[in-house]
N, C-alpha and C. Protein backbone atom coordinates (compact mmCIF):
# COMPACT_ATOMS: atom_id res chain seq x y z
N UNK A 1 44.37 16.76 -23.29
CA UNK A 1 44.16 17.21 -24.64
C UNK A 1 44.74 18.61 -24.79
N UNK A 2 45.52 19.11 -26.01
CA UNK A 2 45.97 20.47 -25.90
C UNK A 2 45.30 20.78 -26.91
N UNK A 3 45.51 22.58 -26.00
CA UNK A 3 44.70 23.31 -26.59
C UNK A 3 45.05 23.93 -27.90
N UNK A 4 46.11 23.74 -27.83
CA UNK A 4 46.74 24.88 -29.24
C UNK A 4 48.24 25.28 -28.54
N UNK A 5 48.68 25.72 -29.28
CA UNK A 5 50.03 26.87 -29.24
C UNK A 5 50.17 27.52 -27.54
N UNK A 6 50.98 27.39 -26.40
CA UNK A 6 51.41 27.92 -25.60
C UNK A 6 52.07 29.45 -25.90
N UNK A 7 52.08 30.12 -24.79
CA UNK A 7 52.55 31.73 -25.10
C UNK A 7 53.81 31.31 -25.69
N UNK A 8 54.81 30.49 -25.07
CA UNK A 8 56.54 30.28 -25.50
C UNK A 8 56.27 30.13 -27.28
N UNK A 9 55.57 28.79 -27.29
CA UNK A 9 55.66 28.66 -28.94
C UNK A 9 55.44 29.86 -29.77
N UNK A 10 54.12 30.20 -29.15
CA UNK A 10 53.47 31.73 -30.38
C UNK A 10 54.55 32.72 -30.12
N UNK A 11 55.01 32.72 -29.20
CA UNK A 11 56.62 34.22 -29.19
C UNK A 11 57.29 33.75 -29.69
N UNK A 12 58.04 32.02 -29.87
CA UNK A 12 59.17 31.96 -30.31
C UNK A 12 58.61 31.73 -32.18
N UNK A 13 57.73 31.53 -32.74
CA UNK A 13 57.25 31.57 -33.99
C UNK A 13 57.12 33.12 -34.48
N UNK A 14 56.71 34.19 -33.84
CA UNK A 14 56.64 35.34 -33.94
C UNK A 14 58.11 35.97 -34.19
N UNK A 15 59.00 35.47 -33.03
CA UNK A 15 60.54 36.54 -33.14
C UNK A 15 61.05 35.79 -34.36
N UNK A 16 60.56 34.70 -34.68
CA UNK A 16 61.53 33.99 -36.00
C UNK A 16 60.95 34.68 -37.31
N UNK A 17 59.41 35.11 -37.14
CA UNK A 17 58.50 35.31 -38.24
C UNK A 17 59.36 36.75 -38.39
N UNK A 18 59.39 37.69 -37.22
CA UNK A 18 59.79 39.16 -37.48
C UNK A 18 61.95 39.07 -38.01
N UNK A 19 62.72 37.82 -37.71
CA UNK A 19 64.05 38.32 -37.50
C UNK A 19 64.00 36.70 -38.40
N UNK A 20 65.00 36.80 -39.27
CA UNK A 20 65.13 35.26 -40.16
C UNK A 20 65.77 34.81 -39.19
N UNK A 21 66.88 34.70 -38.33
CA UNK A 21 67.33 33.71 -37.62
C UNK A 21 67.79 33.85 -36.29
N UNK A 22 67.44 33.09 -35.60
CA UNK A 22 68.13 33.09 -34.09
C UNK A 22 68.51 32.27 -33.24
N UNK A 23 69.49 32.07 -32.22
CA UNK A 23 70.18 31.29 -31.13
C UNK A 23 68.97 31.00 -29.80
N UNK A 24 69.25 29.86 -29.43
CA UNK A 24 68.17 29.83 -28.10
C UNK A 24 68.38 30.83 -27.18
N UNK A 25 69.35 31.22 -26.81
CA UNK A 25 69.53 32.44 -26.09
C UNK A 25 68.85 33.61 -26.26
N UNK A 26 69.18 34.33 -27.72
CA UNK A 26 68.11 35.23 -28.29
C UNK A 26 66.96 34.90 -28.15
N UNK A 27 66.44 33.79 -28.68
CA UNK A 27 64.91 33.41 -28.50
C UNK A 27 64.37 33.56 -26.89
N UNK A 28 64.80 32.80 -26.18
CA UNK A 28 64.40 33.56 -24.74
C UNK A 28 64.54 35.09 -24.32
N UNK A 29 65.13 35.29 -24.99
CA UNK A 29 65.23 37.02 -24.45
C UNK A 29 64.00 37.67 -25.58
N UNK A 30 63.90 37.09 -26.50
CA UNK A 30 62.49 38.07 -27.16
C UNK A 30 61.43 37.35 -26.56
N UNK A 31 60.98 36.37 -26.41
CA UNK A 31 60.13 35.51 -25.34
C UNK A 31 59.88 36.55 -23.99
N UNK A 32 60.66 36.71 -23.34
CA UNK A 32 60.98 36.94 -21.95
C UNK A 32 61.13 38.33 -21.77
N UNK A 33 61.85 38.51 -23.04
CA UNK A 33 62.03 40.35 -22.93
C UNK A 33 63.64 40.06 -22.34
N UNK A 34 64.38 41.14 -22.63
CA UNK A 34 65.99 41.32 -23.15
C UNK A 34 66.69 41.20 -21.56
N UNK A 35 65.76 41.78 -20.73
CA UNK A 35 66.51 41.70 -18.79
C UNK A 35 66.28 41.17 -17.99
N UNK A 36 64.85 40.11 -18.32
CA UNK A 36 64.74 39.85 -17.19
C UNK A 36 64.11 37.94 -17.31
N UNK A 37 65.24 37.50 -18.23
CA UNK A 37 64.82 35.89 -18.28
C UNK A 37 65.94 35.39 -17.85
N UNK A 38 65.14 34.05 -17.18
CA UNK A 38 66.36 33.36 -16.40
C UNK A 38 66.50 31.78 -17.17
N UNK A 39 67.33 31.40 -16.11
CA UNK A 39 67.73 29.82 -16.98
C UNK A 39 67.00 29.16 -17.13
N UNK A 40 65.35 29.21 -16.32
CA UNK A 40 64.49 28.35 -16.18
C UNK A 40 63.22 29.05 -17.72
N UNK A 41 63.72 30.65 -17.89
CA UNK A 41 62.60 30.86 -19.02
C UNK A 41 63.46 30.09 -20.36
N UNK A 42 64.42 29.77 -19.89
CA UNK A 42 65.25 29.40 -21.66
C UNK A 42 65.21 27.95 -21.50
N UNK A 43 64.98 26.85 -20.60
CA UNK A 43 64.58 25.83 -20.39
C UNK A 43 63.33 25.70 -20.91
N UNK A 44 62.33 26.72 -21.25
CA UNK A 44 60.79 26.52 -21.17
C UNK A 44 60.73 26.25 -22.44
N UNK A 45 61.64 27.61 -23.38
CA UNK A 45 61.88 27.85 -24.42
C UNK A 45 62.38 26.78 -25.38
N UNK A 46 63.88 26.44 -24.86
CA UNK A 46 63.88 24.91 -25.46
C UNK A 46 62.86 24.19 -25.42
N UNK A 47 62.32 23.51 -24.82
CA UNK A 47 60.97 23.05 -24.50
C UNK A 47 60.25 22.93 -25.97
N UNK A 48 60.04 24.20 -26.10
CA UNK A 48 59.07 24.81 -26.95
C UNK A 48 59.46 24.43 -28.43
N UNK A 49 60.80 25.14 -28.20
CA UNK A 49 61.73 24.81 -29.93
C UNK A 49 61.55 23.54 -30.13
N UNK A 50 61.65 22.50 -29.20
CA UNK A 50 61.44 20.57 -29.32
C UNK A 50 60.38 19.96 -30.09
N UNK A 51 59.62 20.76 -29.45
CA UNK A 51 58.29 20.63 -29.88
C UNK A 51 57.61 21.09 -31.12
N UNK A 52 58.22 22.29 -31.46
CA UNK A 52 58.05 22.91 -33.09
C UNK A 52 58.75 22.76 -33.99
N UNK A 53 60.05 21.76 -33.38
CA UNK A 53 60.75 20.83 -34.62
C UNK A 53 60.26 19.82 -35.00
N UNK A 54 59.08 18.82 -33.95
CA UNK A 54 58.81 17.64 -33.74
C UNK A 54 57.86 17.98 -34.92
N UNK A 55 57.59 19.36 -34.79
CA UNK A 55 55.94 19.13 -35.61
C UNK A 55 56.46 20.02 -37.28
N UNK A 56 57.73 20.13 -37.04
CA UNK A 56 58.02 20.40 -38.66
C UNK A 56 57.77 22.46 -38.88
N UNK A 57 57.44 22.76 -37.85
CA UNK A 57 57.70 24.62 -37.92
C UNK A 57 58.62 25.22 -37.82
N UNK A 58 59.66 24.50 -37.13
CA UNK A 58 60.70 25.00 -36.86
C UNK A 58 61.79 24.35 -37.58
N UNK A 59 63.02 24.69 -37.78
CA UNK A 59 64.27 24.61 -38.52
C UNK A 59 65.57 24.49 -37.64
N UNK A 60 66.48 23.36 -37.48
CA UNK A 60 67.66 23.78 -36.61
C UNK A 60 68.52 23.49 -37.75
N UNK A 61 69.42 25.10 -37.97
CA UNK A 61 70.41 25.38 -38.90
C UNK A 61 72.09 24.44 -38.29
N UNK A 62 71.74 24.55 -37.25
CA UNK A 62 73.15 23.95 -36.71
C UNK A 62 73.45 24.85 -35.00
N UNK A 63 74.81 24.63 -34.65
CA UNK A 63 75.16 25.57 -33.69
C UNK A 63 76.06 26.27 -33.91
N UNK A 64 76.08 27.64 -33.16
CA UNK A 64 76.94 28.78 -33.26
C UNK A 64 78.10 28.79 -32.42
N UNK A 65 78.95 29.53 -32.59
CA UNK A 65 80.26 29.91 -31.94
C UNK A 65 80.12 29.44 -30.44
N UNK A 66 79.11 30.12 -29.81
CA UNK A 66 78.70 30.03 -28.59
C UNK A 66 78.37 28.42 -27.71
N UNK A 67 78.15 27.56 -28.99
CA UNK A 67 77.44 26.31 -28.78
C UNK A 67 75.96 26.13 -28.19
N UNK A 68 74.85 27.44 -28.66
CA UNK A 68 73.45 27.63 -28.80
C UNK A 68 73.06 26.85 -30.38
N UNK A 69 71.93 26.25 -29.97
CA UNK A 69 71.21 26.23 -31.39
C UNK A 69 71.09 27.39 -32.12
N UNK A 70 71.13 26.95 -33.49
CA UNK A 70 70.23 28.19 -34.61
C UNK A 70 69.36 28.09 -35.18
N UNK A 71 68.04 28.40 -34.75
CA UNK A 71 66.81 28.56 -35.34
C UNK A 71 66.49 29.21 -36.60
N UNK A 72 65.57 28.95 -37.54
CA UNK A 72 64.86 29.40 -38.22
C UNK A 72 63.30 28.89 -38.77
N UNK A 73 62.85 29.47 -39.51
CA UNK A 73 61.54 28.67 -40.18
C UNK A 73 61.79 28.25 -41.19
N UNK A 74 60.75 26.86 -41.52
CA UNK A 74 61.40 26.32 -42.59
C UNK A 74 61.26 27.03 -43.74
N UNK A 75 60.74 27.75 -44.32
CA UNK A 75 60.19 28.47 -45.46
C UNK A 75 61.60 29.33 -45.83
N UNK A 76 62.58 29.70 -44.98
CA UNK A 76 63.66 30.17 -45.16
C UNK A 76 65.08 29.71 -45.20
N UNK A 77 64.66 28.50 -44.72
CA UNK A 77 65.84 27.49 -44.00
C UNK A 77 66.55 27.27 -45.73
N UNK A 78 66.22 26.94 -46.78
CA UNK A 78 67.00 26.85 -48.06
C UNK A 78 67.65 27.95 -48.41
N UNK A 79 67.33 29.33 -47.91
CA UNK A 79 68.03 30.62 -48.29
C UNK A 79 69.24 30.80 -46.72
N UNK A 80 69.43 30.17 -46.13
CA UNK A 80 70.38 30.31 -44.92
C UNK A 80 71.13 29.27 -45.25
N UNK A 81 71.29 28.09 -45.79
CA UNK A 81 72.32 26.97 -46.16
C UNK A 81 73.29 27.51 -46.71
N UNK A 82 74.75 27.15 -45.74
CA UNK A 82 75.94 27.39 -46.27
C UNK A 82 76.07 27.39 -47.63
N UNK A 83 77.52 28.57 -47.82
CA UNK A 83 77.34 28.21 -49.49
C UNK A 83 78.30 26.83 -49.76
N UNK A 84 79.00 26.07 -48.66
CA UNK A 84 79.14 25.00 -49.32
C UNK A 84 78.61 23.96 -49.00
N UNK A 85 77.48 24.56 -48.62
CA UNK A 85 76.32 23.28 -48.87
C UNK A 85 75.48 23.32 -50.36
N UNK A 86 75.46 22.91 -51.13
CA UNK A 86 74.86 23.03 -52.57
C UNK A 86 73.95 22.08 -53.12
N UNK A 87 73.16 21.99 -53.53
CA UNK A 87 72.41 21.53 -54.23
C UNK A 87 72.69 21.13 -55.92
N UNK A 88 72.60 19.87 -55.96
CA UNK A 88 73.11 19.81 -57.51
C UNK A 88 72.38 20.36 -58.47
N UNK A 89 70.48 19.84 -57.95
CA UNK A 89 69.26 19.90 -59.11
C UNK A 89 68.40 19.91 -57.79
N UNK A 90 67.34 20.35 -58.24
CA UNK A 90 66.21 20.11 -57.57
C UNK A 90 65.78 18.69 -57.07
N UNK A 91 66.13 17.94 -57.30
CA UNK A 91 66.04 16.06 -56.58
C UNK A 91 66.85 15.35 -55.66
N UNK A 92 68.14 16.48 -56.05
CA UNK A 92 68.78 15.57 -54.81
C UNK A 92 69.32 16.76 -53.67
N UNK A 93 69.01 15.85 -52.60
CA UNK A 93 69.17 16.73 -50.92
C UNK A 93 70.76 17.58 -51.46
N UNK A 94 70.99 18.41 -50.35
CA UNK A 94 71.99 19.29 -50.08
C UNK A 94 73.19 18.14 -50.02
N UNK A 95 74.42 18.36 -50.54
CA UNK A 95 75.76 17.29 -50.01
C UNK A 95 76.63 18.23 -49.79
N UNK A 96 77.16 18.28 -48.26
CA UNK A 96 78.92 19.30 -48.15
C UNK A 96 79.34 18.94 -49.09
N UNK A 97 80.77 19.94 -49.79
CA UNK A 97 81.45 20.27 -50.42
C UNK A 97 82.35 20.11 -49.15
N UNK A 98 83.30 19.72 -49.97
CA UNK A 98 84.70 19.26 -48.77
C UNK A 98 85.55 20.21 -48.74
N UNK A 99 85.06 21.66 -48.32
CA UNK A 99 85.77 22.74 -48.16
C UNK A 99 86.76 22.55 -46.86
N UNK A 100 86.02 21.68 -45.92
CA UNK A 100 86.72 21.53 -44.47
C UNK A 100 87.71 20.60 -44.71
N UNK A 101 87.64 19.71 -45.36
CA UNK A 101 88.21 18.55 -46.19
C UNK A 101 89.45 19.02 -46.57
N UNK A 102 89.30 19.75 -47.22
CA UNK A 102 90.56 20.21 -47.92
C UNK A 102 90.98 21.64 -47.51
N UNK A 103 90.94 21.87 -46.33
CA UNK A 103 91.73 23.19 -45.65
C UNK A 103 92.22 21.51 -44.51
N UNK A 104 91.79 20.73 -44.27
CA UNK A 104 92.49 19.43 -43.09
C UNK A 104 91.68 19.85 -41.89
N UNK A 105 90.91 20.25 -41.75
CA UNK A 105 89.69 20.82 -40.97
C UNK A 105 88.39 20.06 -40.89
N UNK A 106 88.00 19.99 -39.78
CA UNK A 106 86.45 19.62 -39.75
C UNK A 106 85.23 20.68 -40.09
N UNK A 107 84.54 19.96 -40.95
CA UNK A 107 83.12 21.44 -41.08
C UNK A 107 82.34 21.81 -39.84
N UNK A 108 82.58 21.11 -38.65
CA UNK A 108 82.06 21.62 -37.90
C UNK A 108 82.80 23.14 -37.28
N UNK A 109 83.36 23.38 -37.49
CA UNK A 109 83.87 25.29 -36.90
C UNK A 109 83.30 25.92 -38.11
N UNK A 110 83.09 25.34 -39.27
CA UNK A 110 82.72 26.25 -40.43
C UNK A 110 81.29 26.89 -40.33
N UNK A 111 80.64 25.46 -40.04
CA UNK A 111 79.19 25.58 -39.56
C UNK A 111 78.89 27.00 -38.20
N UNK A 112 79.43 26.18 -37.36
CA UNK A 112 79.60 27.73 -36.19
C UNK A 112 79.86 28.98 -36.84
N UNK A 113 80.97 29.16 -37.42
CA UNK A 113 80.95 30.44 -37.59
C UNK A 113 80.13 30.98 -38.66
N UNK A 114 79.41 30.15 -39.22
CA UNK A 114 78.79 31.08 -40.60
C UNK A 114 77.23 31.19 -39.38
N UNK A 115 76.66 30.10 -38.86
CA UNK A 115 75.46 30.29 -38.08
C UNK A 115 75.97 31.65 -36.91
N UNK A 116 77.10 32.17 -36.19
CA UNK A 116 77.57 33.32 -35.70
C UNK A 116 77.15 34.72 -36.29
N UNK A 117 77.80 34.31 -37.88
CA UNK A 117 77.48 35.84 -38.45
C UNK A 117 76.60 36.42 -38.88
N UNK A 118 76.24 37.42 -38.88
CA UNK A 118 74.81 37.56 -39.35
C UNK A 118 74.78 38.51 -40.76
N UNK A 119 75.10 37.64 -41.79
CA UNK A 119 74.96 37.70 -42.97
C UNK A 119 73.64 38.02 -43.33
């Protein structure tokens, strides 16, 4: 039976609560602290992120340059959507805009680099 929230979850809900968005990498290093986490604290960490997507707290924006996830909470996750991701009306979901489409490009590098910058 669990008890509640593990230390990983409550840090990685905390660094998202204090910073709107971050990479699993980052997230283990505010978890862990900036020098001294290893591959096995960012294993834990994923872990953790799995589990707070499963249950709807967590947000995966896509992946970055790096090929890390990008985290956020959902409460923010509509103010971080590409701008050519758009919304027509309030009823219907987000649809790309075929910006990648029509440069002969896939949206996936578009995605990376906008989850990269920190707009």
């Amino acid at each position: 039976m669990s008890r509640g929230d593990g230390r990983v979850m409550r840090g990685v809900l905390a660094a998202l609560g204090q910073r709107v968005r971050l990479n699993t990498r980052e997230l283990a290093a505010e978890v862990y602290g900036p020098h001294n986490w290893t591959h096995s604290d960012e294993v834990s960490t994923r872990r953790a992120l799995r589990r707070l997507h499963a249950q709807g707290r967590v947000f995966c924006l896509g992946f970055d340059s790096y090929g890390s996830r990008v985290w956020c909470l959902p409460e923010v996750a509509g103010l971080l959507t590409p701008p050519w991701k758009v919304k027509r009306d309030a009823l219907t979901p987000p649809e790309p805009v075929t910006l990648g489409e029509a440069l002969g490009l896939s949206e996936g590098w578009l995605m990376r680099a906008w989850n990269t910058s920190r707009l």
